[in-house]
N, C-alpha and C. Protein backbone atom coordinates (compact mmCIF):
# COMPACT_ATOMS: atom_id res chain seq x y z
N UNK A 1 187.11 238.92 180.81
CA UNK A 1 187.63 240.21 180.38
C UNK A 1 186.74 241.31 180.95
N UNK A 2 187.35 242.56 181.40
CA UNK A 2 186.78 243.18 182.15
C UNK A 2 186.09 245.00 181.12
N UNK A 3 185.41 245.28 180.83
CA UNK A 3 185.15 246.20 180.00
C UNK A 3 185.13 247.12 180.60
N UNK A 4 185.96 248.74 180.35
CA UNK A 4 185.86 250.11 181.20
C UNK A 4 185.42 250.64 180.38
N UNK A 5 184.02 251.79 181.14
CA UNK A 5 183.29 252.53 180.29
C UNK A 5 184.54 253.88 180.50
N UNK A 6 184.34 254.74 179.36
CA UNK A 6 184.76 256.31 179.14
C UNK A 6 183.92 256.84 180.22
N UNK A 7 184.92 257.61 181.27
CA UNK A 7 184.17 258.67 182.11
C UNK A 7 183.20 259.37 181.43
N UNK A 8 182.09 260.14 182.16
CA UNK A 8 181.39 260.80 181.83
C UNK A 8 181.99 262.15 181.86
N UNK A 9 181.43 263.22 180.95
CA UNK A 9 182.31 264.57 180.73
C UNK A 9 181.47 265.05 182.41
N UNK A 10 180.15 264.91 182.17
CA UNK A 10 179.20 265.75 182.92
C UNK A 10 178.84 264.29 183.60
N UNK A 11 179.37 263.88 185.11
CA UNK A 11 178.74 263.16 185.76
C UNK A 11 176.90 263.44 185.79
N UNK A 12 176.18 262.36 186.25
CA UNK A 12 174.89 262.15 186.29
C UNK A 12 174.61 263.34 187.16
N UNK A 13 175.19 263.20 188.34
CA UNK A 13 174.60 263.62 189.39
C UNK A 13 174.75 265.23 189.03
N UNK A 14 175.45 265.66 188.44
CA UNK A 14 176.00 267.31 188.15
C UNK A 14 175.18 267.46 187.24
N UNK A 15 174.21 266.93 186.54
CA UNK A 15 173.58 267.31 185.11
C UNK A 15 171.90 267.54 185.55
N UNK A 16 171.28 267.74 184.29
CA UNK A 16 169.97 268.23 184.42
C UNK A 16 168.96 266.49 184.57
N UNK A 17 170.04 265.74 184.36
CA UNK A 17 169.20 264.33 183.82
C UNK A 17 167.77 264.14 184.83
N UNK A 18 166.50 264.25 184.17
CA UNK A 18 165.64 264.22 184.91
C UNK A 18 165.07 263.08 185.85
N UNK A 19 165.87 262.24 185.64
CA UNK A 19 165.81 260.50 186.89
C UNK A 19 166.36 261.48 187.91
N UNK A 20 167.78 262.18 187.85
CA UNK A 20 168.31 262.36 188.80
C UNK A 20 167.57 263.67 189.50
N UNK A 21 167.70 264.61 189.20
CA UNK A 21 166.23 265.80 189.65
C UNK A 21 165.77 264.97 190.07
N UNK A 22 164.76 264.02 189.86
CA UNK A 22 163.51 263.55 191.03
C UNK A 22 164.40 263.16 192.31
N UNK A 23 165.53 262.60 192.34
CA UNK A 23 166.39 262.65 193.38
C UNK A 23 166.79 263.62 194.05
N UNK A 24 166.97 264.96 193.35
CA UNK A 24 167.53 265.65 194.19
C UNK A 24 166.42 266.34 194.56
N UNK A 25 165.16 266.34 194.06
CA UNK A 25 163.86 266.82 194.54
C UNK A 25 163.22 266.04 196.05
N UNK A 26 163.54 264.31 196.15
CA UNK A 26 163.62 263.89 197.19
C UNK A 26 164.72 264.30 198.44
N UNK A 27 165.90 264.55 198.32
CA UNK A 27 166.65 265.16 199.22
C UNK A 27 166.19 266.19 199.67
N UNK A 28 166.16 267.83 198.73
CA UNK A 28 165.59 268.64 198.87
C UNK A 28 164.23 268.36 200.03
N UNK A 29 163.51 267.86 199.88
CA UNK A 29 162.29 267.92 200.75
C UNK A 29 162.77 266.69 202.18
N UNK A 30 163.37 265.71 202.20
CA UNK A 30 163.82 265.14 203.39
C UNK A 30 164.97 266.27 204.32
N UNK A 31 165.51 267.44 203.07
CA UNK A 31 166.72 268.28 204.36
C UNK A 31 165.75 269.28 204.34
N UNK A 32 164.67 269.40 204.72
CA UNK A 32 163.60 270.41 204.94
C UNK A 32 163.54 269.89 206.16
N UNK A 33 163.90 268.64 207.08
CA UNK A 33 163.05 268.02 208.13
C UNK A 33 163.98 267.59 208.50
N UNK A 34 165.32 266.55 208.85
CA UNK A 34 166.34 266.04 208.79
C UNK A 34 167.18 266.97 209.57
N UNK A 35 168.13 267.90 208.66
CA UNK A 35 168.80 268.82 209.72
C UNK A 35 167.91 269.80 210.64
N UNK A 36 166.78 269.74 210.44
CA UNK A 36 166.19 270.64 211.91
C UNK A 36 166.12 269.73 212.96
N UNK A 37 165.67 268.29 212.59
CA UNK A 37 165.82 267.55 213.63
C UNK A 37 166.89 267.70 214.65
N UNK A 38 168.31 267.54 213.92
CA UNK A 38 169.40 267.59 214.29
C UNK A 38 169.86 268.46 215.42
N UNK A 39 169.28 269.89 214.19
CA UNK A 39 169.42 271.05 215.14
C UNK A 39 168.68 271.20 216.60
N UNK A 40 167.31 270.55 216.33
CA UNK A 40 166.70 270.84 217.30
C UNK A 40 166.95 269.94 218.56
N UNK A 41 167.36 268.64 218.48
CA UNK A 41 168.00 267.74 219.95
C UNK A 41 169.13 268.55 220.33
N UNK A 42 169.58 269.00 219.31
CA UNK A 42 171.03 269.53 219.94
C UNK A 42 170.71 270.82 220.63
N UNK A 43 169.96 271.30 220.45
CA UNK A 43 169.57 272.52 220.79
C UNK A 43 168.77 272.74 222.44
N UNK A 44 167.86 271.23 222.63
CA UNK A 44 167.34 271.10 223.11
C UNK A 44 167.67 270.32 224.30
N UNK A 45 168.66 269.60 224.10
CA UNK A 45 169.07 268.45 224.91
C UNK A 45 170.66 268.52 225.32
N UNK A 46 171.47 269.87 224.76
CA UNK A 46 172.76 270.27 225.00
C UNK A 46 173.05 271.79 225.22
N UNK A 47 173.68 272.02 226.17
CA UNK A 47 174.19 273.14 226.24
C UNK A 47 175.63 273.64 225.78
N UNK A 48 175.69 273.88 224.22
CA UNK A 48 176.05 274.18 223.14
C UNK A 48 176.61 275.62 222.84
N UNK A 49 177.67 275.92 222.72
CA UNK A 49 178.39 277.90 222.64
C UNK A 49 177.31 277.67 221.21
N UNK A 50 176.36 278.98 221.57
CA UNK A 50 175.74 279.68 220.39
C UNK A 50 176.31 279.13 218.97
N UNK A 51 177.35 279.46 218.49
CA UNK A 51 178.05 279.59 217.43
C UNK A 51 177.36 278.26 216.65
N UNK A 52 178.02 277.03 217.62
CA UNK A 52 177.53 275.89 216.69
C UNK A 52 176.03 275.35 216.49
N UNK A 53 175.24 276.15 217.47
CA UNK A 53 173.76 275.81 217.01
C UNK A 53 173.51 276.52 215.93
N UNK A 54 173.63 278.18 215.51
CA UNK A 54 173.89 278.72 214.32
C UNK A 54 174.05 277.82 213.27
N UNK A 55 175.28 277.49 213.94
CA UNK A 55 176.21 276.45 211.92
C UNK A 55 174.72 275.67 212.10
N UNK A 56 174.46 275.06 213.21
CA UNK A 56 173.28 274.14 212.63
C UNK A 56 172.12 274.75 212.00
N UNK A 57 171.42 275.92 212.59
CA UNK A 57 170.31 276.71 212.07
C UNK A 57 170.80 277.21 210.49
N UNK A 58 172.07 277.47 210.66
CA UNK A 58 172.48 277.64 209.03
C UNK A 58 172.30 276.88 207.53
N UNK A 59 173.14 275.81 208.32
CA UNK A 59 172.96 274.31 207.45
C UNK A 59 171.92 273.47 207.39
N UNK A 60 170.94 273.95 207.86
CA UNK A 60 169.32 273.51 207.74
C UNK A 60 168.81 274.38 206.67
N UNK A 61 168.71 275.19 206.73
CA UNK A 61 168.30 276.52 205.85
C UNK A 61 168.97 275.98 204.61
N UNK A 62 170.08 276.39 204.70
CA UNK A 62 171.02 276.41 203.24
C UNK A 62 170.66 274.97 202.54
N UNK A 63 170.76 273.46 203.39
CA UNK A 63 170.79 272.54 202.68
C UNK A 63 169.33 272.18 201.44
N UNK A 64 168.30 272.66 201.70
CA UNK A 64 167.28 272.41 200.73
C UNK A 64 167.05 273.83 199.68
N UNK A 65 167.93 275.07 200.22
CA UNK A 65 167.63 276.08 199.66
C UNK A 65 169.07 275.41 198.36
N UNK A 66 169.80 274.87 198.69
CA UNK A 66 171.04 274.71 197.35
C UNK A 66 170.16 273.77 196.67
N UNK A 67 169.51 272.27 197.21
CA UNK A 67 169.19 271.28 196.98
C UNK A 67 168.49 271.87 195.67
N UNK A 68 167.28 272.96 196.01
CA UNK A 68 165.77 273.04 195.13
C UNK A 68 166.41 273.63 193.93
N UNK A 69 167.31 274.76 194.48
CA UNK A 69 167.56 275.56 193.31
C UNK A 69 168.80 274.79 192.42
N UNK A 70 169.13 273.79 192.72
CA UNK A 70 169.91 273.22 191.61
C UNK A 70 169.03 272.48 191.04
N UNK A 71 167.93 272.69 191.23
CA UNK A 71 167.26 271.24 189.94
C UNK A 71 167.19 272.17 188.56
N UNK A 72 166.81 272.79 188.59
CA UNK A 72 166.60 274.12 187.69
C UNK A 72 168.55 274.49 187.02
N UNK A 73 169.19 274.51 187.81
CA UNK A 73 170.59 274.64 187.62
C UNK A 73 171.63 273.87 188.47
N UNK A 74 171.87 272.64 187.68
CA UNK A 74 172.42 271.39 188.46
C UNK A 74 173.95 272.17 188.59
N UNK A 75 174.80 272.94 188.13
CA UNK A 75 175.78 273.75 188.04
C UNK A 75 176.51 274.24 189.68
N UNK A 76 175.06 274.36 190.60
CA UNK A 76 175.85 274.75 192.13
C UNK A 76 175.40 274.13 192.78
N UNK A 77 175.27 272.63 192.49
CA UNK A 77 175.66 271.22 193.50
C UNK A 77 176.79 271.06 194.00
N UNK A 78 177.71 271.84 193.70
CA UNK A 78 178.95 271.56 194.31
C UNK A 78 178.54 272.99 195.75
N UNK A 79 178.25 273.81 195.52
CA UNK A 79 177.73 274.37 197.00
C UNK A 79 177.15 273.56 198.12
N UNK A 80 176.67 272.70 197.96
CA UNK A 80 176.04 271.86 198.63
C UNK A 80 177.25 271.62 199.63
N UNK A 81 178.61 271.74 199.16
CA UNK A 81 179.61 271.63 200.95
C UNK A 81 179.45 272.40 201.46
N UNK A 82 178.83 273.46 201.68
CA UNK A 82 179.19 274.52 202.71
C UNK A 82 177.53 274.32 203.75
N UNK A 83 176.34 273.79 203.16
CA UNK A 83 175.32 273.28 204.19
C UNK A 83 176.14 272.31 204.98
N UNK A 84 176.59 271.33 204.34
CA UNK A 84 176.57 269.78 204.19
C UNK A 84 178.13 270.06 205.72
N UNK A 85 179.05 271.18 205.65
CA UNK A 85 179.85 271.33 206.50
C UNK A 85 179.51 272.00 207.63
N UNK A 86 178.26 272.85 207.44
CA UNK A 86 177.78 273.42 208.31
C UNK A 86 176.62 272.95 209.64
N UNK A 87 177.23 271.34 209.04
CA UNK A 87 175.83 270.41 209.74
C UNK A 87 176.98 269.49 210.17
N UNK A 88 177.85 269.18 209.61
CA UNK A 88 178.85 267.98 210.40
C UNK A 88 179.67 268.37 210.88
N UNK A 89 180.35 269.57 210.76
CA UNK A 89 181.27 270.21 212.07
C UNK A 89 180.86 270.51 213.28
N UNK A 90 179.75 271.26 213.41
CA UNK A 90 178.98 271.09 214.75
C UNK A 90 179.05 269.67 215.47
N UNK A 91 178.26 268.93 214.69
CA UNK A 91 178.01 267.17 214.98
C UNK A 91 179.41 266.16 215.38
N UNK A 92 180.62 267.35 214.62
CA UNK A 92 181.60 266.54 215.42
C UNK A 92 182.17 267.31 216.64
N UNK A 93 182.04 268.50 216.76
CA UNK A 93 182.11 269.19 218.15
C UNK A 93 181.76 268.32 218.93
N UNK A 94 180.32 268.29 218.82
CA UNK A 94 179.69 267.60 219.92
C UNK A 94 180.09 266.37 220.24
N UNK A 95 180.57 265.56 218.97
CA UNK A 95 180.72 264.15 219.53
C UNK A 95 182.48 264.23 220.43
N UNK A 96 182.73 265.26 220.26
CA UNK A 96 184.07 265.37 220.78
C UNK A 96 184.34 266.04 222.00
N UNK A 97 183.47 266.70 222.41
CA UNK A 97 183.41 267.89 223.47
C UNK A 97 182.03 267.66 224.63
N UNK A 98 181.53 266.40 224.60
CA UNK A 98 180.15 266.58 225.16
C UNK A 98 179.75 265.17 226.43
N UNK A 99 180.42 264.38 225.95
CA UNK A 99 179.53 263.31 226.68
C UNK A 99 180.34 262.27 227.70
N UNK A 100 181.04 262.90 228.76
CA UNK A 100 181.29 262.02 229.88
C UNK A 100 179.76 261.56 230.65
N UNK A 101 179.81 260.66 231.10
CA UNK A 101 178.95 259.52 231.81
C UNK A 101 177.12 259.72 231.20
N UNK A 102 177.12 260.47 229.62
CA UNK A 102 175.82 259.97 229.27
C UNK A 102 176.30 259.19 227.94
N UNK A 103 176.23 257.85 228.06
CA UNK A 103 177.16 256.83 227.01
C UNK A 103 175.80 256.94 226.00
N UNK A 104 174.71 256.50 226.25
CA UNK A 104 173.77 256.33 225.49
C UNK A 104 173.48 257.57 224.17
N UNK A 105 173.37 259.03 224.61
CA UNK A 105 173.14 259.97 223.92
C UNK A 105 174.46 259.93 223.59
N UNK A 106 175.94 260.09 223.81
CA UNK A 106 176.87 260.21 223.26
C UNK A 106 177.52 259.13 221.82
N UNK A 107 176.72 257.94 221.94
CA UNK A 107 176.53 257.13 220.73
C UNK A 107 175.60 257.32 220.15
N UNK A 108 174.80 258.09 220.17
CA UNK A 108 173.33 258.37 219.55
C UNK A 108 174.26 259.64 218.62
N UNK A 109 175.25 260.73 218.89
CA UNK A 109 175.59 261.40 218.90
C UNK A 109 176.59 261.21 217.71
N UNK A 110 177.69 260.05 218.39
CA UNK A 110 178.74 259.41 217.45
C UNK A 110 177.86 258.94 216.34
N UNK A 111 176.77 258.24 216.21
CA UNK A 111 176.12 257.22 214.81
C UNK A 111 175.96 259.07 213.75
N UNK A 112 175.36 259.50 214.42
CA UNK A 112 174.86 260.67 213.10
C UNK A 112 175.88 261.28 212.82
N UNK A 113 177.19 261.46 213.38
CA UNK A 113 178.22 261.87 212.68
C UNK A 113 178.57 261.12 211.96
N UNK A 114 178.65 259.57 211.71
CA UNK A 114 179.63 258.59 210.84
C UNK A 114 178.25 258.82 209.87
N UNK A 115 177.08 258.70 210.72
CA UNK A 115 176.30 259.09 208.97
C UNK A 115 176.21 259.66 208.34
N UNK A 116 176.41 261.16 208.83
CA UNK A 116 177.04 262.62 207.99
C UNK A 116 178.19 262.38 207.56
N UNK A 117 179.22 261.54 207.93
CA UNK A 117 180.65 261.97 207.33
C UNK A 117 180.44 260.77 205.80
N UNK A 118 179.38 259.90 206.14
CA UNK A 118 178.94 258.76 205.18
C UNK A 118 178.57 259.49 203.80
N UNK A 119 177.84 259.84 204.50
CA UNK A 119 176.93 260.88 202.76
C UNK A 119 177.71 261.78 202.27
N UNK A 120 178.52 262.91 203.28
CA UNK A 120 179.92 263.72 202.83
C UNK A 120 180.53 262.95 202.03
N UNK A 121 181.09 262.04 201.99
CA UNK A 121 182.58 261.23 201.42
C UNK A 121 181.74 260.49 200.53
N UNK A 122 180.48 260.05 200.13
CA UNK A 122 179.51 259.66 199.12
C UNK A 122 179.50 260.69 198.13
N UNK A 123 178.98 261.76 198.53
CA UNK A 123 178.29 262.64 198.11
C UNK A 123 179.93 263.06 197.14
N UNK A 124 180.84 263.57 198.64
CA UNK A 124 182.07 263.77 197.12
C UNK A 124 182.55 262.80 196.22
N UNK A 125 182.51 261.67 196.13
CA UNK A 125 182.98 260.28 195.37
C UNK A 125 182.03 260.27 194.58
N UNK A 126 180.80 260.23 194.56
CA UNK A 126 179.83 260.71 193.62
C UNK A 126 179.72 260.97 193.00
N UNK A 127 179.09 262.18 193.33
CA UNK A 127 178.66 263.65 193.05
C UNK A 127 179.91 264.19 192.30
N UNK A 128 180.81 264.56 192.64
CA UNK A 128 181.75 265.30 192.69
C UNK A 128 183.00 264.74 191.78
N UNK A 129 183.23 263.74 191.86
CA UNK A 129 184.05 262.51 191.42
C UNK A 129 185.75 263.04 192.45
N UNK A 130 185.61 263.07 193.38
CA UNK A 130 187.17 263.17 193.88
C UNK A 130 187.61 262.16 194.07
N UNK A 131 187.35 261.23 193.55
CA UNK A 131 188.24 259.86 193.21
C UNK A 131 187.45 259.12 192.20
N UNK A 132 188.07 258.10 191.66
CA UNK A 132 187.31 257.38 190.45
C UNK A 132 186.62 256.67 191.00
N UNK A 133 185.71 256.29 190.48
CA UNK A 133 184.46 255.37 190.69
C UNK A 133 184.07 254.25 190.21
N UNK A 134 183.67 253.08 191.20
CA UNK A 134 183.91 251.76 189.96
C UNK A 134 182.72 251.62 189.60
N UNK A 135 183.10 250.72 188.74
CA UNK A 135 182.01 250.68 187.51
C UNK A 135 180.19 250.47 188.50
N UNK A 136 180.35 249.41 189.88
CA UNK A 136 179.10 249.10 190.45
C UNK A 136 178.62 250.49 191.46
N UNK A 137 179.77 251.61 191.36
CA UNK A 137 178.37 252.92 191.99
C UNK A 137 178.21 253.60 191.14
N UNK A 138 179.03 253.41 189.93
CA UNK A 138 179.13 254.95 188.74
C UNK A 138 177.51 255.22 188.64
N UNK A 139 176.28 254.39 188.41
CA UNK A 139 175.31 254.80 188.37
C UNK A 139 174.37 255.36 189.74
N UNK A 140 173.91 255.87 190.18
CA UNK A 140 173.32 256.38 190.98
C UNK A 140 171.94 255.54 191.74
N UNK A 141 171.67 254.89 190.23
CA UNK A 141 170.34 254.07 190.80
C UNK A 141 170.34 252.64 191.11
N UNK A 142 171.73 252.00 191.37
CA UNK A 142 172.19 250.90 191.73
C UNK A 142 172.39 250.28 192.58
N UNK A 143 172.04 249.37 193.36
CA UNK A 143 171.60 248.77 194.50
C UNK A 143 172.73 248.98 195.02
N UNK A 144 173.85 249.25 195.08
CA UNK A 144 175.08 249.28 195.83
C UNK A 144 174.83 250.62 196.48
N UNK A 145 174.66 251.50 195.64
CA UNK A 145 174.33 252.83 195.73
C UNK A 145 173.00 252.99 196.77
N UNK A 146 172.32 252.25 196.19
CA UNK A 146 171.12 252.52 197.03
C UNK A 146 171.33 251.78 198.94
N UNK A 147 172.19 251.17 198.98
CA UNK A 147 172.66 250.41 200.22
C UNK A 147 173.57 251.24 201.04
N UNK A 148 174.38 252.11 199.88
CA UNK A 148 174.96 253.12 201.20
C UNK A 148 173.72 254.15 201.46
N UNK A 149 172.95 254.58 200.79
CA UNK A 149 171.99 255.39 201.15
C UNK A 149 171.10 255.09 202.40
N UNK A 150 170.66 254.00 202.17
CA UNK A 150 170.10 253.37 204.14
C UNK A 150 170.96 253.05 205.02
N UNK A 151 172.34 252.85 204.47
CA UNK A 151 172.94 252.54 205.96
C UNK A 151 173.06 254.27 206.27
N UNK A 152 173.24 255.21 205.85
CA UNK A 152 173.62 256.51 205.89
C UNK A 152 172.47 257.26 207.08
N UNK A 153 171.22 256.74 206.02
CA UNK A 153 169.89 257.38 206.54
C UNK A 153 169.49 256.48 208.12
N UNK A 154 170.28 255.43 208.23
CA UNK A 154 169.53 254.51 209.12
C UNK A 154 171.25 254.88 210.58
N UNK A 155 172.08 255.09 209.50
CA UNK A 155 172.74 255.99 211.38
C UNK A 155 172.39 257.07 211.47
N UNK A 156 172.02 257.58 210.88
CA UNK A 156 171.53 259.15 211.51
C UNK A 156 170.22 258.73 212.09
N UNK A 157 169.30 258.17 211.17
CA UNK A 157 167.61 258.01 212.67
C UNK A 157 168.02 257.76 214.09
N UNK A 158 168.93 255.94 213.59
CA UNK A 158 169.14 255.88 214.39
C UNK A 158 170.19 256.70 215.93
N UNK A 159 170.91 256.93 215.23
CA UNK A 159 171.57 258.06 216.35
C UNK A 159 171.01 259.51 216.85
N UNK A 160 169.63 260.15 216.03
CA UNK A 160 168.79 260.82 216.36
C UNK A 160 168.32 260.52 218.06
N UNK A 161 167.76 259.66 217.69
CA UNK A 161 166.44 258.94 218.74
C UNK A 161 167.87 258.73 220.15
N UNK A 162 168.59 257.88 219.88
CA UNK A 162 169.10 257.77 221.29
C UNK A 162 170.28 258.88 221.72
N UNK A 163 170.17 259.58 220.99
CA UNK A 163 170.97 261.17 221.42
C UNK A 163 169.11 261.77 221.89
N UNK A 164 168.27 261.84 221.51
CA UNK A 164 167.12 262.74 221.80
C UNK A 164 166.59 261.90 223.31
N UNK A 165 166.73 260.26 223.34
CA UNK A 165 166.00 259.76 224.24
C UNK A 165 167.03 259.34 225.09
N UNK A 166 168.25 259.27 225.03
CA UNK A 166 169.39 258.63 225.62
C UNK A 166 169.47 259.04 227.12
């Protein structure tokens, strides 16, 4: 027999719960370093229309400035799409507009988008609840949970490095 818990009124992740703060205090300080990376291969290693290095210089900025100030007021975590879009629309420009005959950086390119669109579609299923959630991610600190989190973090390194070295 299968037991369903009662939704939560106030998901985890939307609340003040202080397990989760130390989480979003770890994000907060990894998108201090993370999207500049981003920004900066792309910046560095593509010749890019202004506009979308912006969204990237934007969505670097914005993503730890929403991150910090929601620990204090978990209430505008849902802002967190407009960094979080301002970092994967670029990232899919590029993977769409950029890479005849350099295959290597152009999969280096493709991995950090499926890992951005990973944590996006996490982050709203989540975070957010735009669809129901089964009972093995509803918690946050659950090895299931914690498994999309490295595959997430581990295509973006990895697609870092061979978009930067490709």
């Amino acid at each position: 027999m299968r037991v369903y818990k009662a939704p939560r009124s106030v998901p985890i992740e939307l609340s003040a719960d202080p397990r989760f703060a130390r989480r979003v205090q770890r994000l907060g300080s990894v998108s201090l370093i993370a999207p500049g990376l981003i920004w900066w291969v792309a910046a560095t290693r593509l010749a890019l229309p202004q506009a979308l290095l912006i969204a990237l210089l934007a969505g670097w900025w914005l993503m730890p400035a929403v991150l910090f100030g929601s620990i204090p007021l978990p209430s505008i975590r849902p802002l967190l799409i407009v960094p979080a879009s301002l970092i994967t629309v670029p990232v899919l420009a590029i993977v769409v507009g950029q890479y005849p005959g350099q295959p290597i950086a152009g999969l280096g390119w493709i991995l950090i988008a499926v890992g951005l669109l990973l944590g996006c579609v996490s982050g709203g299923w989540f975070w957010f609840r735009w669809a129901p959630v089964p009972d093995a991610f509803d918690d946050p600190f659950t090895p299931e949970r914690w498994l999309l989190i490295v595959i997430h973090v581990a295509l973006i390194c990895s697609g870092m490095v061979l978009a930067a070295f490709g």
